[in-house]
Structures are given as C-alpha cells and as structure tokens.
C-alpha atoms as a PDB file:
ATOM      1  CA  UNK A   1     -41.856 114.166  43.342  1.00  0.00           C
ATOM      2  CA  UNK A   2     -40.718 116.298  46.013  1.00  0.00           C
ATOM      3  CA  UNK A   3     -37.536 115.153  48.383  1.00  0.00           C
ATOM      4  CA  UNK A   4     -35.704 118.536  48.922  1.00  0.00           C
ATOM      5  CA  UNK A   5     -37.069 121.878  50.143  1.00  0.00           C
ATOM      6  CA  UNK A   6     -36.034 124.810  52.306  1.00  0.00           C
ATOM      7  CA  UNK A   7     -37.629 127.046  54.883  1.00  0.00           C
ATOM      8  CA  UNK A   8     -36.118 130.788  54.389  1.00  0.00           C
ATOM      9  CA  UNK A   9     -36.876 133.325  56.697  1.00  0.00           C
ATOM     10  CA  UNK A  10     -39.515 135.054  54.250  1.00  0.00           C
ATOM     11  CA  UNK A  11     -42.554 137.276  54.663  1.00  0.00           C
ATOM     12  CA  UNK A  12     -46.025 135.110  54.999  1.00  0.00           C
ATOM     13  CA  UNK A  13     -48.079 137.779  54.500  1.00  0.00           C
ATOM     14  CA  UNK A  14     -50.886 135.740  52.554  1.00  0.00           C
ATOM     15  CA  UNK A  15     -50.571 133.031  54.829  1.00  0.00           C
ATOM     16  CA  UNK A  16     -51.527 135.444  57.780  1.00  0.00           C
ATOM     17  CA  UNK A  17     -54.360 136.946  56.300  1.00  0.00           C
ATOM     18  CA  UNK A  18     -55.978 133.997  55.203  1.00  0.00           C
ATOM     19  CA  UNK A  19     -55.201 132.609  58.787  1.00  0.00           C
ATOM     20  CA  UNK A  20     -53.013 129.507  58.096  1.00  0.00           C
ATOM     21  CA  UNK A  21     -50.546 130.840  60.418  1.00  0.00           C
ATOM     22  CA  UNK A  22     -50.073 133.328  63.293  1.00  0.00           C
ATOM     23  CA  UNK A  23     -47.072 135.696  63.030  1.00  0.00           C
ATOM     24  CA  UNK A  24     -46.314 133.980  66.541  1.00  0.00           C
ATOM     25  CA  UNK A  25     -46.438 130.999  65.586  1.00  0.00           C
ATOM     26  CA  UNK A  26     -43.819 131.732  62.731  1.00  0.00           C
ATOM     27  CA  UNK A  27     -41.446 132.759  65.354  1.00  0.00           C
ATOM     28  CA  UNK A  28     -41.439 128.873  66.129  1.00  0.00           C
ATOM     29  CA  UNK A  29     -40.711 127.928  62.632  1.00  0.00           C
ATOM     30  CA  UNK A  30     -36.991 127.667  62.446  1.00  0.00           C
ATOM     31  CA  UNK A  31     -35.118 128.565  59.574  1.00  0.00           C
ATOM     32  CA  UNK A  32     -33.492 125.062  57.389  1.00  0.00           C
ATOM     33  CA  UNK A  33     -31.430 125.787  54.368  1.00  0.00           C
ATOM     34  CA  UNK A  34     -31.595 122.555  52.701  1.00  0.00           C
ATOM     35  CA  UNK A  35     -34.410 119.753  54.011  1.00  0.00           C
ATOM     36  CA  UNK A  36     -33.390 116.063  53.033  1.00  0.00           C
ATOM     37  CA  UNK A  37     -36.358 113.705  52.966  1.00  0.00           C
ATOM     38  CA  UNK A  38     -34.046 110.840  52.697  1.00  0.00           C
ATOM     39  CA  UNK A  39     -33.035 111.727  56.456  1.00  0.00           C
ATOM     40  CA  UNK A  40     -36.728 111.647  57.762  1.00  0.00           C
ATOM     41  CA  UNK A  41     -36.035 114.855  59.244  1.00  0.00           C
ATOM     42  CA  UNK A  42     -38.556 116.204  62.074  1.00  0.00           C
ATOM     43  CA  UNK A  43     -39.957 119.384  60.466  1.00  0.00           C
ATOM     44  CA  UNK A  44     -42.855 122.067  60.944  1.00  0.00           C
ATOM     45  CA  UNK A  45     -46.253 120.784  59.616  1.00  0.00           C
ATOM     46  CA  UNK A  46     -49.787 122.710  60.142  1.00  0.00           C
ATOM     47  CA  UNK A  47     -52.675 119.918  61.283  1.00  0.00           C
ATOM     48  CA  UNK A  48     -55.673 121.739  62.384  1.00  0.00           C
ATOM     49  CA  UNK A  49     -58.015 125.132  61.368  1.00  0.00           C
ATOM     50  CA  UNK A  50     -58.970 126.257  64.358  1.00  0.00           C
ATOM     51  CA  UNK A  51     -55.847 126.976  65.907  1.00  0.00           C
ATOM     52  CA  UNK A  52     -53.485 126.433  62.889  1.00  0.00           C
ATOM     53  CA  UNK A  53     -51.563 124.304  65.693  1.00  0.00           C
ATOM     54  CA  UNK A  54     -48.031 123.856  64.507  1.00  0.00           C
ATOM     55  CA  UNK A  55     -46.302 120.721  65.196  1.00  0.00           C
ATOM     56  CA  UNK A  56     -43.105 119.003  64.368  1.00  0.00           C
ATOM     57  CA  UNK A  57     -43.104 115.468  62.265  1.00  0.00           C
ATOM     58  CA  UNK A  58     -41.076 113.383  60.475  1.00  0.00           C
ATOM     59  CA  UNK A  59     -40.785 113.702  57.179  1.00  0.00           C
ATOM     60  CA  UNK A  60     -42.113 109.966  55.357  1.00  0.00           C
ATOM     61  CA  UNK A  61     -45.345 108.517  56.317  1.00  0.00           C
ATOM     62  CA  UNK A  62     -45.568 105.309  58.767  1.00  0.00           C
ATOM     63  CA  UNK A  63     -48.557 103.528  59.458  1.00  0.00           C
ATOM     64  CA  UNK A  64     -50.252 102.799  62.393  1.00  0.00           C
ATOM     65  CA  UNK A  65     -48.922  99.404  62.272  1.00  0.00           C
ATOM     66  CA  UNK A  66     -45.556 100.621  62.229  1.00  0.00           C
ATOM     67  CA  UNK A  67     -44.715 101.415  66.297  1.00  0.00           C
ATOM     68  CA  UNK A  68     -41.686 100.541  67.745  1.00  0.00           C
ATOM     69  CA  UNK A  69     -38.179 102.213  66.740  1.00  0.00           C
ATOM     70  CA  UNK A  70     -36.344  99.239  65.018  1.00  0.00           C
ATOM     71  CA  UNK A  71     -39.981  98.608  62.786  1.00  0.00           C
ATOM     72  CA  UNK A  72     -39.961 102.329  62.069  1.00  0.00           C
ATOM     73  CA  UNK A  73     -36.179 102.233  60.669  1.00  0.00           C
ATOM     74  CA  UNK A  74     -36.878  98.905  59.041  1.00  0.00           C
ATOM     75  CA  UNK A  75     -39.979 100.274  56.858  1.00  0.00           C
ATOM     76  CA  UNK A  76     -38.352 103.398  56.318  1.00  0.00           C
ATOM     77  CA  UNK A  77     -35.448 101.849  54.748  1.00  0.00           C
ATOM     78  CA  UNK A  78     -37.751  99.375  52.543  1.00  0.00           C
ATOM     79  CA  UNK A  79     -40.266 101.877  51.265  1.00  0.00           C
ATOM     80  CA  UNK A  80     -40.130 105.591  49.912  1.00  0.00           C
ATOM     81  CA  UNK A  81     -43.109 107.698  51.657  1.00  0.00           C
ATOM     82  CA  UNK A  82     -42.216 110.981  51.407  1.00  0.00           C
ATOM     83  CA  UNK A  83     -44.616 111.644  48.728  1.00  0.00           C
ATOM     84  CA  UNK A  84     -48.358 110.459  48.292  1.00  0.00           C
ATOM     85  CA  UNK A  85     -49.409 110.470  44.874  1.00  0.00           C
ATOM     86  CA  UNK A  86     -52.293 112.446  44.527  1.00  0.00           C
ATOM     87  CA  UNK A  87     -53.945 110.825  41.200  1.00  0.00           C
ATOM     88  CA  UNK A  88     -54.062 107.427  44.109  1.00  0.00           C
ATOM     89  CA  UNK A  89     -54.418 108.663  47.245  1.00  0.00           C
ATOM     90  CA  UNK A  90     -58.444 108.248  47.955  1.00  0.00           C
ATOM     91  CA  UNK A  91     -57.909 104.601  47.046  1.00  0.00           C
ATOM     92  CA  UNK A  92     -54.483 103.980  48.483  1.00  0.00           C
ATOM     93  CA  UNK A  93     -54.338 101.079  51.476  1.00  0.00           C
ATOM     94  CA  UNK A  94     -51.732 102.925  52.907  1.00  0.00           C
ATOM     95  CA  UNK A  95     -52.691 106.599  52.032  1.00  0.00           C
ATOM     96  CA  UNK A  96     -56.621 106.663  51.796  1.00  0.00           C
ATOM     97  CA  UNK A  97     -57.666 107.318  55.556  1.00  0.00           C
ATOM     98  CA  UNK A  98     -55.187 110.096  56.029  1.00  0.00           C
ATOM     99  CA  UNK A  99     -56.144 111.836  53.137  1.00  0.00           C
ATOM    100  CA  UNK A 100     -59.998 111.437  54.629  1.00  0.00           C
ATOM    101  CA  UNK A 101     -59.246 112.905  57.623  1.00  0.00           C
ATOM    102  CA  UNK A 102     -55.713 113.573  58.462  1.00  0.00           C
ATOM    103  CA  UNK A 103     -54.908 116.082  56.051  1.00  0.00           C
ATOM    104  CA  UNK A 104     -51.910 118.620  56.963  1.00  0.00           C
ATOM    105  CA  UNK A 105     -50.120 121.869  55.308  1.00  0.00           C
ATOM    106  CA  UNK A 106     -46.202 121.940  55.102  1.00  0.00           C
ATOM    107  CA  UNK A 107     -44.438 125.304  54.826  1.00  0.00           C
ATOM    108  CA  UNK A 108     -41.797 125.861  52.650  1.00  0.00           C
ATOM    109  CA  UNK A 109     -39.917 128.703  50.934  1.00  0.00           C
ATOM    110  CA  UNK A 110     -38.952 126.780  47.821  1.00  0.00           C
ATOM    111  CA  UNK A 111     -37.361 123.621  46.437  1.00  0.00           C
ATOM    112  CA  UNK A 112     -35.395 121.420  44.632  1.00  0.00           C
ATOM    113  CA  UNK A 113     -35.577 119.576  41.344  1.00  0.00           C
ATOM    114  CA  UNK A 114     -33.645 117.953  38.705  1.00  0.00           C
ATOM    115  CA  UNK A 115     -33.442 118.609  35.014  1.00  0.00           C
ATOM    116  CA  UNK A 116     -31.739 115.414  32.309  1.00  0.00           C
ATOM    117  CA  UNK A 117     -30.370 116.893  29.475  1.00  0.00           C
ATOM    118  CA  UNK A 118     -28.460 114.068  27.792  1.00  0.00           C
ATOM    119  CA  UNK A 119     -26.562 112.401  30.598  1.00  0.00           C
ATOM    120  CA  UNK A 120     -26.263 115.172  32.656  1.00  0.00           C
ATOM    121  CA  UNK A 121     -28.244 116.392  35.961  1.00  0.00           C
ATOM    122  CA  UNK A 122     -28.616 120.035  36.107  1.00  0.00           C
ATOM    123  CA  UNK A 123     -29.896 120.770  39.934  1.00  0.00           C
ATOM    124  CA  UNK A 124     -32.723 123.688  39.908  1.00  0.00           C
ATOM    125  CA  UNK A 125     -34.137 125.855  42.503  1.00  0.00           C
ATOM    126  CA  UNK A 126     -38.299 127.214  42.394  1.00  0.00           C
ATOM    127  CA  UNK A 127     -39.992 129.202  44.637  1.00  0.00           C
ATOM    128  CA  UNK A 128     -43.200 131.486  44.546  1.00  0.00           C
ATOM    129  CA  UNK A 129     -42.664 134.749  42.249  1.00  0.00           C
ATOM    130  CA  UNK A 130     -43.871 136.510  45.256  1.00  0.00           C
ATOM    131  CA  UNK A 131     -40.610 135.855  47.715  1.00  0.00           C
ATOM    132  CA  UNK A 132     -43.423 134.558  50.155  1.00  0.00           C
ATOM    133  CA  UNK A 133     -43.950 131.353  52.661  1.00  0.00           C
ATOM    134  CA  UNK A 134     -46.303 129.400  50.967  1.00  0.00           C
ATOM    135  CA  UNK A 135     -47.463 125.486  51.772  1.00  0.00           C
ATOM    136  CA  UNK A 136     -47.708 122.391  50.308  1.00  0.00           C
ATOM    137  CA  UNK A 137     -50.722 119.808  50.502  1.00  0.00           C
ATOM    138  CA  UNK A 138     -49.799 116.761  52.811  1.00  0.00           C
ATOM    139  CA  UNK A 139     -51.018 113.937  55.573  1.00  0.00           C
ATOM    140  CA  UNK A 140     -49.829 112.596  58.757  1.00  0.00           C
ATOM    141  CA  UNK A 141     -50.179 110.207  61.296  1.00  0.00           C
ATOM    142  CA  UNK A 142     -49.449 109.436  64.705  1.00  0.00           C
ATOM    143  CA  UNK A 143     -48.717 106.464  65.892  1.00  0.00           C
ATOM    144  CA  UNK A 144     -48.306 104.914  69.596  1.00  0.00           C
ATOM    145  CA  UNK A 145     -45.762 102.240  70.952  1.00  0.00           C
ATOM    146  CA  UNK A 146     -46.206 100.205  73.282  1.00  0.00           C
ATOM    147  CA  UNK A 147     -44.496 102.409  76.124  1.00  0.00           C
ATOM    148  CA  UNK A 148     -46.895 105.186  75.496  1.00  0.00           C
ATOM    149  CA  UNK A 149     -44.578 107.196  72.989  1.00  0.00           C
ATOM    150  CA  UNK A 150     -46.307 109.004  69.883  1.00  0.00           C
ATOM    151  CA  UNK A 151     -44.095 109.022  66.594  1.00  0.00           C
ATOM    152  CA  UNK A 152     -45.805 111.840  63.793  1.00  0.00           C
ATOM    153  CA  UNK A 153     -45.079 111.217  60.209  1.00  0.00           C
ATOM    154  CA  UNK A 154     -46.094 113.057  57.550  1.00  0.00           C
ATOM    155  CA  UNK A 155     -45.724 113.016  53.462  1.00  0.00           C
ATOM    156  CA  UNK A 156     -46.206 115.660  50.823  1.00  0.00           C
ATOM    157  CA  UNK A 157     -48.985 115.277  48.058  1.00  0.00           C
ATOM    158  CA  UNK A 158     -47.494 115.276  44.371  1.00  0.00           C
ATOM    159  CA  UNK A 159     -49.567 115.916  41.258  1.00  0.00           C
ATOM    160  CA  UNK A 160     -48.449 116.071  37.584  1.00  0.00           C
ATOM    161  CA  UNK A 161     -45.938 118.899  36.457  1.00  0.00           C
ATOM    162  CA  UNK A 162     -47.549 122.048  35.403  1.00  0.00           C
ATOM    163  CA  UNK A 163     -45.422 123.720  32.543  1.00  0.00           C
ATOM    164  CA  UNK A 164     -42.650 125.037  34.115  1.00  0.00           C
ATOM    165  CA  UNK A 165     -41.795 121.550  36.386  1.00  0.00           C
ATOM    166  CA  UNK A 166     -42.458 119.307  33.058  1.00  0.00           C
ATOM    167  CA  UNK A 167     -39.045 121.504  31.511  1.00  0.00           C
ATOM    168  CA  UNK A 168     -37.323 120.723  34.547  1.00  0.00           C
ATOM    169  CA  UNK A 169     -38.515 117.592  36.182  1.00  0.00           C
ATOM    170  CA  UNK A 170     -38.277 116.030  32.786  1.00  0.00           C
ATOM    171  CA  UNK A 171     -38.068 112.538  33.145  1.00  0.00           C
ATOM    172  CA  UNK A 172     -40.977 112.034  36.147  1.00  0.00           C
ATOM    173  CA  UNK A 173     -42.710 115.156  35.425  1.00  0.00           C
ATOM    174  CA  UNK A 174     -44.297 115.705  38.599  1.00  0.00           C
ATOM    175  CA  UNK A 175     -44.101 118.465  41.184  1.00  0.00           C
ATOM    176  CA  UNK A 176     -45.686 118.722  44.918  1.00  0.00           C
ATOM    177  CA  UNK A 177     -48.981 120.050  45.626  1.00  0.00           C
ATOM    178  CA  UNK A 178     -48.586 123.639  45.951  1.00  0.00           C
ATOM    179  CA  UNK A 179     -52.069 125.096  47.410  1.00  0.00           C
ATOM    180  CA  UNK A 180     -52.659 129.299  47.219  1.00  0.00           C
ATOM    181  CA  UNK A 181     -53.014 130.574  50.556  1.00  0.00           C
ATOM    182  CA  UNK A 182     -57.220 131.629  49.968  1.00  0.00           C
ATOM    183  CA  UNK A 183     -57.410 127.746  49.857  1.00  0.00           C
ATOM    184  CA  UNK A 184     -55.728 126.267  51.909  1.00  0.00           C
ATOM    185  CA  UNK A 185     -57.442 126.069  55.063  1.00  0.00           C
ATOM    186  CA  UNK A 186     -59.747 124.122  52.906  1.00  0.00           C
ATOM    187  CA  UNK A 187     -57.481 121.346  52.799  1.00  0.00           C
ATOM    188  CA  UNK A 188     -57.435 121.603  56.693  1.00  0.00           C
ATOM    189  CA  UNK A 189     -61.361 121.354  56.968  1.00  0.00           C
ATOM    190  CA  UNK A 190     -61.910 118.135  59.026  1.00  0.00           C
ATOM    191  CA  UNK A 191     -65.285 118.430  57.631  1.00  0.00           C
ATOM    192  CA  UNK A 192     -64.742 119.001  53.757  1.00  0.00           C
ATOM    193  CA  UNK A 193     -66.173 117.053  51.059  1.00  0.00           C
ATOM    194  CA  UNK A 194     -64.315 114.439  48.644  1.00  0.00           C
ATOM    195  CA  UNK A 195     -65.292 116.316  45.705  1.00  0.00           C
ATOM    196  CA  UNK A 196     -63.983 119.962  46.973  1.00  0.00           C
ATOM    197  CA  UNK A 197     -60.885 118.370  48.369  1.00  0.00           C
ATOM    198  CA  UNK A 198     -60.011 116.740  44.639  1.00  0.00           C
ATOM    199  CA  UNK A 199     -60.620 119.902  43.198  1.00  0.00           C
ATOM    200  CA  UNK A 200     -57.959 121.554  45.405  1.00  0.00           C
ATOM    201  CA  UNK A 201     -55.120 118.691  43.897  1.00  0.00           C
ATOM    202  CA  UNK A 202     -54.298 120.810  40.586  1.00  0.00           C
ATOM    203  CA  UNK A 203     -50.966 121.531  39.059  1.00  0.00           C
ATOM    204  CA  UNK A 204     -49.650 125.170  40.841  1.00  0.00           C
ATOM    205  CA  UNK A 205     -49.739 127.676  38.062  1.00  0.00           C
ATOM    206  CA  UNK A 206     -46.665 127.842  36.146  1.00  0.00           C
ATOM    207  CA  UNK A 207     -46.387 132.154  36.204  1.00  0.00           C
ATOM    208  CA  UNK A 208     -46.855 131.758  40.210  1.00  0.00           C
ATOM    209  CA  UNK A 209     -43.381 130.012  40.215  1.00  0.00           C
ATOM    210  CA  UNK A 210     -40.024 131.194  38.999  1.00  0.00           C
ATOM    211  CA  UNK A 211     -37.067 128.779  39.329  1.00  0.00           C
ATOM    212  CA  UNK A 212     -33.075 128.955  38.634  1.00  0.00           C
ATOM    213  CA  UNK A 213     -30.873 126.382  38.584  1.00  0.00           C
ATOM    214  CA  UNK A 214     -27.883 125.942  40.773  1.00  0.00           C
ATOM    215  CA  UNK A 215     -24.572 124.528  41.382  1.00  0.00           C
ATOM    216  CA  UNK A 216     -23.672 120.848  41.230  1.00  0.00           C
ATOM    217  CA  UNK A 217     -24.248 119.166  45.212  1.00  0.00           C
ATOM    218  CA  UNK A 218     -24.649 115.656  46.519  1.00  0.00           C
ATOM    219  CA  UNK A 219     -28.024 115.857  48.644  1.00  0.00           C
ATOM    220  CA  UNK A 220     -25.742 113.230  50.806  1.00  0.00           C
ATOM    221  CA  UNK A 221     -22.609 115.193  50.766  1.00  0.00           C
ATOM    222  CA  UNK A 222     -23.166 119.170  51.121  1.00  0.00           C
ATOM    223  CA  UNK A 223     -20.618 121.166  51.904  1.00  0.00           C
ATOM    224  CA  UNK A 224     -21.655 124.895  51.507  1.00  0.00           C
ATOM    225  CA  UNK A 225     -25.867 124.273  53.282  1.00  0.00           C
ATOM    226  CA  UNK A 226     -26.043 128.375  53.002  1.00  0.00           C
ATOM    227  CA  UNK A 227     -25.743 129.179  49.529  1.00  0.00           C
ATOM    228  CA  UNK A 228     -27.231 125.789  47.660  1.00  0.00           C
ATOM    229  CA  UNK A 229     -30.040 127.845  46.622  1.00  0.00           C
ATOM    230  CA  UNK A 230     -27.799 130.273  45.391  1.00  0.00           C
ATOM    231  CA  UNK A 231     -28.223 131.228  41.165  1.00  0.00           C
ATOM    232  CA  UNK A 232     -25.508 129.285  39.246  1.00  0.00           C
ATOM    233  CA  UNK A 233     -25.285 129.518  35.088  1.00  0.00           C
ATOM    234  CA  UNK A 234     -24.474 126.672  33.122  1.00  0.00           C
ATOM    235  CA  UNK A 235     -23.080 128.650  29.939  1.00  0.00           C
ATOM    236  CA  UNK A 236     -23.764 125.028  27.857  1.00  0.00           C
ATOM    237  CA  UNK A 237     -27.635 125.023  28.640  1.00  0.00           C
ATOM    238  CA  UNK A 238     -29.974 127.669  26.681  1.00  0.00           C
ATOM    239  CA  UNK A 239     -32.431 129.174  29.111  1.00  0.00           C
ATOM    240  CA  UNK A 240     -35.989 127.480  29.044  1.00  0.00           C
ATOM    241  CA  UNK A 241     -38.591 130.650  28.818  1.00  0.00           C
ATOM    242  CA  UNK A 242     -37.978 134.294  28.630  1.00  0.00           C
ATOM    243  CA  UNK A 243     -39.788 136.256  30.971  1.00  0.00           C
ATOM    244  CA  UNK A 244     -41.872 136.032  33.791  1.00  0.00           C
ATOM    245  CA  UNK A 245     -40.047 132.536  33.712  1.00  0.00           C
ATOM    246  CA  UNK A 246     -36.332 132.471  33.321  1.00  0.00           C
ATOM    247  CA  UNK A 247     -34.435 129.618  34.430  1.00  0.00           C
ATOM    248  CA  UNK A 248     -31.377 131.546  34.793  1.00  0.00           C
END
C-alpha cells in the first residue's frame, strides 16, 4: 500500500544518467511536502522513453468508461485506485491493459507508512539510503469526455513488504514498487515482454531504504506540511534494526 509520499528537492543523479529524466525537466517538477492520495491530487508522472515526457495526472486510476466530472467523483468516492496490486495486475479487468501498455514511472523522494504496535499507530518516514529522487512502478490512462476534455489518472504498483516494510507496515505488509534507476526505463519500454516486465515487480531491497518514524498527524488535518517528515522518537518503542537500518 502506498497513499502518502513526498517530492523533496533532492539530487537525481542516477535518474539522469540512466536517462529517466532530464535535469530540465526536473526544473518542472515542483517540490510537495506531503502528497495525499485520498485528494486525487494532479502530480508529476514519467509516460514515455524516448523523451522521458513528463506530465501531470491524477493520482487514482479511472477507466475509460469513466468520462464526465460527476462519474469521475462518483467512482472515485466508491472505489480505492491508488494502488494496483502487482501479484493481479496482468489479469485485472480494470488494471490488465494498462499494465500491457500504459505503464508509467512516479517520482518521489520518500514516503509514508504506518506501524500497529498494540493499539497504537506509530507514523514512519522511508526514503532511499542514498538522499536521491528515485521512482516508483505505475499506470495511467487518459480518458476523453464528451466535450473533447482529456482527464489522466494514474496508480502506483504495490508488491509484498521486503524486510524492512513487513516491521513497519505490519498489519498489510506491503510496500510500492520501488524500481533502481538501471531499470527503469525498462518498465517504460512500450515494446517489453510480459516475462521481463514481471521480473522487474520485486520487493526494493531492504539496505537500499532507511526509514524513521515521525510525529503523530492526521493525513486529513496537517498543520505543520514542512516538517512531517521530520525524525520524531517515541521513547516507549525499542528501535527495529541496528545499523544500516535504524528506525530512529
């Protein structure tokens, strides 16, 4: 699961060099402290190879059949598309043509999960241990009303937890689709086979990621948006793993 992320102003050095993204076109990538899926916000998402054309979606996936405003509102507030699961998506009704040929990349600088210990939800932050831009695995659509307008959508592939994300996003145990830069513009390849695409959906290694948890916030209610990412200790909960991997 995946419903919270930022985009920090951090270096994308790996993303340049394995051409995912121009250092112009990162100039168009504006910076968002705290992204709520729940508000289908329009944000960033990379679509094609040859360019690595950047273009602005909203976050949860419609369907083609879903083309006026009011319908668009109405099946947003029925189902949950923010995530496609990735153990489902070649066969998904909904999901299975966009993962065939309208596959996407979403940049991010890190993001937000939960961790249950007794009754309690302790919020967490993870990002990449090397402070970079990385991207996660995704698929759009566009769709076309009646009047000639296009709406984008997009969602983010989730696959089970790797180590690290089953301590923290213990109940689900799932995290999103975190692809290294050398292979993601695989994932972009119109022209890639099934069998190379499913062996790109893998669990992000756990000493890649280093995570922290953070104050108390209501995704609904924020008050401080600059420093939720911010460390916070909880002097009741024992750290999860010493080093490289300290939760703390």
């Amino acid at each position: 699961m995946c419903f919270y992320y930022t985009i920090k102003k951090k270096p994308a050095t790996k993303l340049v060099k394995n051409k995912i993204i121009t250092n112009e076109q990162l100039q168009f990538i504006n910076e968002v402290s705290f992204v709520n899926g729940f508000e289908h916000p329009k944000m960033p998402v990379i679509i094609k190879q040859d360019n690595n054309e950047v273009e602005y979606a909203n976050w949860g996936f419609l369907p083609t059949s879903v083309m006026e405003v009011q319908d668009t509102s109405s099946f947003t507030d029925k189902y949950n598309t923010l995530n496609a699961k990735a153990e489902t998506i070649e066969t998904s009704t909904l999901y299975a043509q966009a993962f065939k040929l309208q596959r996407c990349l979403i940049p991010a600088s890190g993001f937000f999960e939960w961790r249950h210990i007794n009754k309690e939800r302790i919020p967490y932050y993870i990002s990449t241990t090397d402070d970079e831009l990385f991207v996660f695995a995704g698929i759009y659509n566009h769709s076309i009303d009646a009047h000639g307008a296009t709406a984008h959508s997009f969602a983010i592939v989730t696959t089970p937890a790797n180590t690290l994300m089953e301590e923290i996003h213990n109940t689900k145990k799932r995290m999103p689709l975190i692809l290294p830069s050398h292979e993601a513009a695989l994932w972009l390849d119109a022209k890639q086979e099934t069998a190379k695409l499913q062996s790109l959906i893998k669990p992000f290694e756990s000493n890649l990621l280093k995570a922290h948890s953070v104050r108390k916030f209501s995704p609904a209610a924020i008050l401080d948006i600059n420093s939720i990412a911010e460390p916070y200790k909880y002097q009741h909960i024992p750290n999860l793993f010493e080093k490289p991997n300290t939760l703390f």
